[in-house]
C-alpha atoms as a PDB file:
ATOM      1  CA  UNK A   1      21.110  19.925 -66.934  1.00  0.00           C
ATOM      2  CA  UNK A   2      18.604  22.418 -68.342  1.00  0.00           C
ATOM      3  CA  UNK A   3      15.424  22.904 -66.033  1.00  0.00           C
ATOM      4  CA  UNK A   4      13.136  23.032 -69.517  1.00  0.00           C
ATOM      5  CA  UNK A   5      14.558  19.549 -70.415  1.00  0.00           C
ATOM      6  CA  UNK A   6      13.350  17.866 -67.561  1.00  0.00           C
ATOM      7  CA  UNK A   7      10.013  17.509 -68.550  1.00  0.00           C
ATOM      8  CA  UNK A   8      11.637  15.508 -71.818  1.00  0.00           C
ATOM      9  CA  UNK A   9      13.794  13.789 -70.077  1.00  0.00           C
ATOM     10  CA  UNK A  10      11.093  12.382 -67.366  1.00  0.00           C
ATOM     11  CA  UNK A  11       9.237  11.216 -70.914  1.00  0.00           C
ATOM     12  CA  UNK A  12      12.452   8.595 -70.887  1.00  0.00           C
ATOM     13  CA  UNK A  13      10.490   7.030 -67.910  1.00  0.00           C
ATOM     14  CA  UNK A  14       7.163   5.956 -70.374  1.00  0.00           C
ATOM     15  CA  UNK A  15       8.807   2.356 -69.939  1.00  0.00           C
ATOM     16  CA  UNK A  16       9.671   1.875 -66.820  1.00  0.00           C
ATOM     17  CA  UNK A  17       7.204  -0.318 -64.283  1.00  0.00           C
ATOM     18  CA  UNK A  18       6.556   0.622 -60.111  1.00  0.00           C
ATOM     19  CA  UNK A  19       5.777  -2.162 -58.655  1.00  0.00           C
ATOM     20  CA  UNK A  20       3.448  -3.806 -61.856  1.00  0.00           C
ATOM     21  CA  UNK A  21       2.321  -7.614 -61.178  1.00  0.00           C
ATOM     22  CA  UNK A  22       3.769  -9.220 -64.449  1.00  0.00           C
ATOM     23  CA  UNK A  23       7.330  -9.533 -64.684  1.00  0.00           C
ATOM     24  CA  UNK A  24       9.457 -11.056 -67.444  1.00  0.00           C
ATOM     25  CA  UNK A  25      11.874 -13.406 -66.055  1.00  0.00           C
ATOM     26  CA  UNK A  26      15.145 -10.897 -66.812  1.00  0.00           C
ATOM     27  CA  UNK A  27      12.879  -8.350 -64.231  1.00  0.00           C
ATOM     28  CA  UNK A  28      12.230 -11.041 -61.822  1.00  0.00           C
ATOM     29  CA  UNK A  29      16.294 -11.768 -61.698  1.00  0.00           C
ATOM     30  CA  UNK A  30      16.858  -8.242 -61.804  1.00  0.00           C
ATOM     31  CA  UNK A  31      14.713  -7.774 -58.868  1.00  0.00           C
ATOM     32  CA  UNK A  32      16.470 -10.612 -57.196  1.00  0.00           C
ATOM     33  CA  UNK A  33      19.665  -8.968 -57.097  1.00  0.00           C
ATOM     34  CA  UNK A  34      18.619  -5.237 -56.056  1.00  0.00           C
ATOM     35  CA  UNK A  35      17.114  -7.064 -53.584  1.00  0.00           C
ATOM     36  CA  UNK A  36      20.530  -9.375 -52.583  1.00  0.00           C
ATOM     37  CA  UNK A  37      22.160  -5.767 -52.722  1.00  0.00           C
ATOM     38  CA  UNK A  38      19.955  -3.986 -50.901  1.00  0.00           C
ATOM     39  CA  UNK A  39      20.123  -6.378 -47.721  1.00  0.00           C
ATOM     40  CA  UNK A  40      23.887  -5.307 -47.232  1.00  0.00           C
ATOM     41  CA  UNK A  41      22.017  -2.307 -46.457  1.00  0.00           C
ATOM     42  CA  UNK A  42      19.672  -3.735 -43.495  1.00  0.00           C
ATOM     43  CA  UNK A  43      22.623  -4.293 -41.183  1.00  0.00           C
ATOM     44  CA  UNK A  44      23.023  -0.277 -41.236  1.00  0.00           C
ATOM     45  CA  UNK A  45      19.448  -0.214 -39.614  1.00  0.00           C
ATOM     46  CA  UNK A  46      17.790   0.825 -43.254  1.00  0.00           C
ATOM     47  CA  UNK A  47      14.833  -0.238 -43.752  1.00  0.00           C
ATOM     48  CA  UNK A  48      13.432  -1.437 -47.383  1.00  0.00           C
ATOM     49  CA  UNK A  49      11.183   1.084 -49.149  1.00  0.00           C
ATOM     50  CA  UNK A  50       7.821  -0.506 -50.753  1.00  0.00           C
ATOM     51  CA  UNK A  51       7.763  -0.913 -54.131  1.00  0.00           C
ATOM     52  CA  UNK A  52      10.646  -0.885 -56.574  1.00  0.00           C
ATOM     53  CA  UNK A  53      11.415   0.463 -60.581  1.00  0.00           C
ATOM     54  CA  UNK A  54      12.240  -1.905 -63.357  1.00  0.00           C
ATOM     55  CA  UNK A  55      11.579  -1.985 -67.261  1.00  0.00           C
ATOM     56  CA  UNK A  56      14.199  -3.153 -69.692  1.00  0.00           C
ATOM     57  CA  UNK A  57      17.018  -1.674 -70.573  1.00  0.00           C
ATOM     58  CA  UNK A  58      20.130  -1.909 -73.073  1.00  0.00           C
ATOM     59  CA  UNK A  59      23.600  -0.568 -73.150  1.00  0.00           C
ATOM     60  CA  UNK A  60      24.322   2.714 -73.516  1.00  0.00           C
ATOM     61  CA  UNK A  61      20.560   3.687 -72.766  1.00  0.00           C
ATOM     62  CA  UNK A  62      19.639   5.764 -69.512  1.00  0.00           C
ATOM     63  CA  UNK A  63      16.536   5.844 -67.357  1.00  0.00           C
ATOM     64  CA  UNK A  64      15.750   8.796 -65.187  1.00  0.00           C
ATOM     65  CA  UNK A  65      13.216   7.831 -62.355  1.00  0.00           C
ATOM     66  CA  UNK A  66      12.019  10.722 -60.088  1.00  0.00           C
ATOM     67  CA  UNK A  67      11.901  10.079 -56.610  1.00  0.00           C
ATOM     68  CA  UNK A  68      10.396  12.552 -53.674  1.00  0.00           C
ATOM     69  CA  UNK A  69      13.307  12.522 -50.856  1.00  0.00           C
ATOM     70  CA  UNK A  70      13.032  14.167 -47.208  1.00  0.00           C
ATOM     71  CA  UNK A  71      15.622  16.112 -45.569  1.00  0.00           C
ATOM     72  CA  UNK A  72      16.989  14.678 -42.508  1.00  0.00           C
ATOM     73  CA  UNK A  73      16.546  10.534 -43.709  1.00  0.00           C
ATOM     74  CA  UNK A  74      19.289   8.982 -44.950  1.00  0.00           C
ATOM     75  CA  UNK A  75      19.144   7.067 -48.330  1.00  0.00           C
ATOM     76  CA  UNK A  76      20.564   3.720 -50.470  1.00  0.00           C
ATOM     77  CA  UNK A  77      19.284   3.462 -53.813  1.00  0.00           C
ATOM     78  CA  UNK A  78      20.666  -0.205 -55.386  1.00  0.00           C
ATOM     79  CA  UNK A  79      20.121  -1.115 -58.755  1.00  0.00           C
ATOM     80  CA  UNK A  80      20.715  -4.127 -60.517  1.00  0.00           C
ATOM     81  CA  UNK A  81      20.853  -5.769 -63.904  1.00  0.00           C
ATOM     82  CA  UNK A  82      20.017  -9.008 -65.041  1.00  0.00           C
ATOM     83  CA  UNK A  83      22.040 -11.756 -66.302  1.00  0.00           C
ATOM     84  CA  UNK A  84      22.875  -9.988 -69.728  1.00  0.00           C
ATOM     85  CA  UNK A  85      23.972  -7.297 -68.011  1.00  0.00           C
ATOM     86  CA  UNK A  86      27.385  -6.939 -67.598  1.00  0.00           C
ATOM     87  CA  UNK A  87      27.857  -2.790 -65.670  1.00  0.00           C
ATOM     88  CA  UNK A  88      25.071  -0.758 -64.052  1.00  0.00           C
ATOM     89  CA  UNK A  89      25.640   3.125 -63.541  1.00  0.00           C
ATOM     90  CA  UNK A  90      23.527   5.076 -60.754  1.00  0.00           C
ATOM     91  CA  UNK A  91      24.046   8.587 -60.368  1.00  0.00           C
ATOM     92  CA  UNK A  92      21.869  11.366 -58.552  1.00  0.00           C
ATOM     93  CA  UNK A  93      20.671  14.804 -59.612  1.00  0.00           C
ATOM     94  CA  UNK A  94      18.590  17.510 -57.551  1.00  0.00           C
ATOM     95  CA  UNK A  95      15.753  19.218 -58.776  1.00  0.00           C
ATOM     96  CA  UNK A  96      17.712  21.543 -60.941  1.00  0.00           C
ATOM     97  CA  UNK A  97      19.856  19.286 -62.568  1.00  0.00           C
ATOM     98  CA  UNK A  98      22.997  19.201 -60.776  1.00  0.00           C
ATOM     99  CA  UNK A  99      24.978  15.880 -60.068  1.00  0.00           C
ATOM    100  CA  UNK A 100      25.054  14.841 -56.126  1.00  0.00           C
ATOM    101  CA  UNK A 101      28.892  14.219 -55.408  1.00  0.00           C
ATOM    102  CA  UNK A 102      28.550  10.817 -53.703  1.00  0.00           C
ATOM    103  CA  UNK A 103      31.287  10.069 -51.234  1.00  0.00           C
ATOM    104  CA  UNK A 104      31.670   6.127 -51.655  1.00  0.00           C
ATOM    105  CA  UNK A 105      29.393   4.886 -54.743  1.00  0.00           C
ATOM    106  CA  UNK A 106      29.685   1.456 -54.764  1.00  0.00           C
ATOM    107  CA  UNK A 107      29.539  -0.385 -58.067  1.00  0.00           C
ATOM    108  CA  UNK A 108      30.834  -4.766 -58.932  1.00  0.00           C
ATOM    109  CA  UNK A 109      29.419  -5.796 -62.054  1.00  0.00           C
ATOM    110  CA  UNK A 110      25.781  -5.659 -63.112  1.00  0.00           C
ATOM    111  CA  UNK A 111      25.131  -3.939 -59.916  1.00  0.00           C
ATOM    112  CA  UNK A 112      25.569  -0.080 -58.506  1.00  0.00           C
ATOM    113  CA  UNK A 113      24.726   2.050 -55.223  1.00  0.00           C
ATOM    114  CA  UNK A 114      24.620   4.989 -53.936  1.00  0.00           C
ATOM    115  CA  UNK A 115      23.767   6.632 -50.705  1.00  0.00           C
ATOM    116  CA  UNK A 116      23.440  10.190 -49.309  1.00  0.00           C
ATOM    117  CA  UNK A 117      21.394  12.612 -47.423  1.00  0.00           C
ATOM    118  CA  UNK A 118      19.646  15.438 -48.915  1.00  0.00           C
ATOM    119  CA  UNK A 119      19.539  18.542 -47.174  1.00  0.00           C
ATOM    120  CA  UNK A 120      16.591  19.717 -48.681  1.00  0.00           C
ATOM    121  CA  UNK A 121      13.224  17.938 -49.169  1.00  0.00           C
ATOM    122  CA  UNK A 122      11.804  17.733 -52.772  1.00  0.00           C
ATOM    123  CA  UNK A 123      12.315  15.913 -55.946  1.00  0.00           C
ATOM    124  CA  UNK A 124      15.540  14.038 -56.890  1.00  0.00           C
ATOM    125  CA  UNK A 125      16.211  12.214 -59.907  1.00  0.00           C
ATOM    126  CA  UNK A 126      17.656   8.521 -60.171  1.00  0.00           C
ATOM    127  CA  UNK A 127      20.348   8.258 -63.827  1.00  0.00           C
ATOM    128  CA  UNK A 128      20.704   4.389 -64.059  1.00  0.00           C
ATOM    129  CA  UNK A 129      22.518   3.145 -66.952  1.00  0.00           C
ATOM    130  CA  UNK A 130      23.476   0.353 -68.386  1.00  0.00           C
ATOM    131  CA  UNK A 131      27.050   1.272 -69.156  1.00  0.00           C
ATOM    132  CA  UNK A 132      28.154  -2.653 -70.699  1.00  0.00           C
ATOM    133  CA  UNK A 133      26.279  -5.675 -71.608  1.00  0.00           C
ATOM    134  CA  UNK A 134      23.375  -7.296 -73.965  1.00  0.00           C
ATOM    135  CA  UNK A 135      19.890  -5.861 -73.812  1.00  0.00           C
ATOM    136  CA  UNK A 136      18.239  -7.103 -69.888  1.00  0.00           C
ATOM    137  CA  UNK A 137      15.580  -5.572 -67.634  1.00  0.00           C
ATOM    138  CA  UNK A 138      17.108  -3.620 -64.422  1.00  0.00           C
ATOM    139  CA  UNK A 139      15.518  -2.941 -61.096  1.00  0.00           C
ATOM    140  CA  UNK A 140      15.834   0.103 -58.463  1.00  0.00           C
ATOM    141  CA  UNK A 141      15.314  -0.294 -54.856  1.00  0.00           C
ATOM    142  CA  UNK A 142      15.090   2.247 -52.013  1.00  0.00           C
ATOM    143  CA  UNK A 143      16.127   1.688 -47.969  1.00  0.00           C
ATOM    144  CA  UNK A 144      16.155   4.475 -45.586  1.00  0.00           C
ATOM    145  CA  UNK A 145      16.747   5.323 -42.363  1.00  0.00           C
END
């Protein structure tokens, strides 16, 4: 990915929601099963980031959410769909652009994750897709450790 087209592509974000108050009910499911995901996680010793991403989404569309990571921590990102949503993608990309090979992504159904370490601190960026389904609302969560 071209450094000059990140500034476009961060524009894709306009829609998405951190943390907002008002949910639609396909955001408050969504949430639900990040969430449900995301506890697997917990076991490992990571611990839940505040805060979370949602907005709607449809198939076929990406979102690109920007997150600041620190060398040394170790990272989950889990996304889920909601009930319309039949596959979620999540992918990772460093500040320049280039994919993150991630060892063992996991991804059933209307929900993905992925989990690395970065060994550098600065900005990432989060590709979640809806890759089948009817139009639904999605939600990103963050654990550490």
């Amino acid at each position: 990915m071209n450094r000059s087209l990140l500034p476009a592509l961060l524009l894709l974000c306009g829609g998405l929601s951190f943390g907002q108050s008002e949910k639609s009910d396909d955001e408050v499911t969504a949430r639900r099963n990040a969430l449900e995901l995301a506890g697997a996680f917990t076991n490992d010793g990571f611990k839940l980031r505040d805060g979370h991403w949602s907005g709607p989404i449809k198939s076929g569309e990406t979102k690109l959410i920007q997150v600041n990571l620190y060398a040394g921590n170790e990272y989950y990102f889990s996304v889920a769909g909601a009930d319309k949503a039949k596959k979620m993608g999540l992918s990772v990309y460093d500040e320049t652009g280039t994919a993150i090979t991630i060892e063992d992504p996991y991804q059933e159904g209307a929900t993905a994750a992925v989990g690395f370490s970065p060994t550098a601190s600065g900005p990432y960026y989060l590709k979640v897709e809806e890759v089948e389904g009817e139009p639904s609302a999605f939600c990103l969560v963050c654990s550490y450790k």
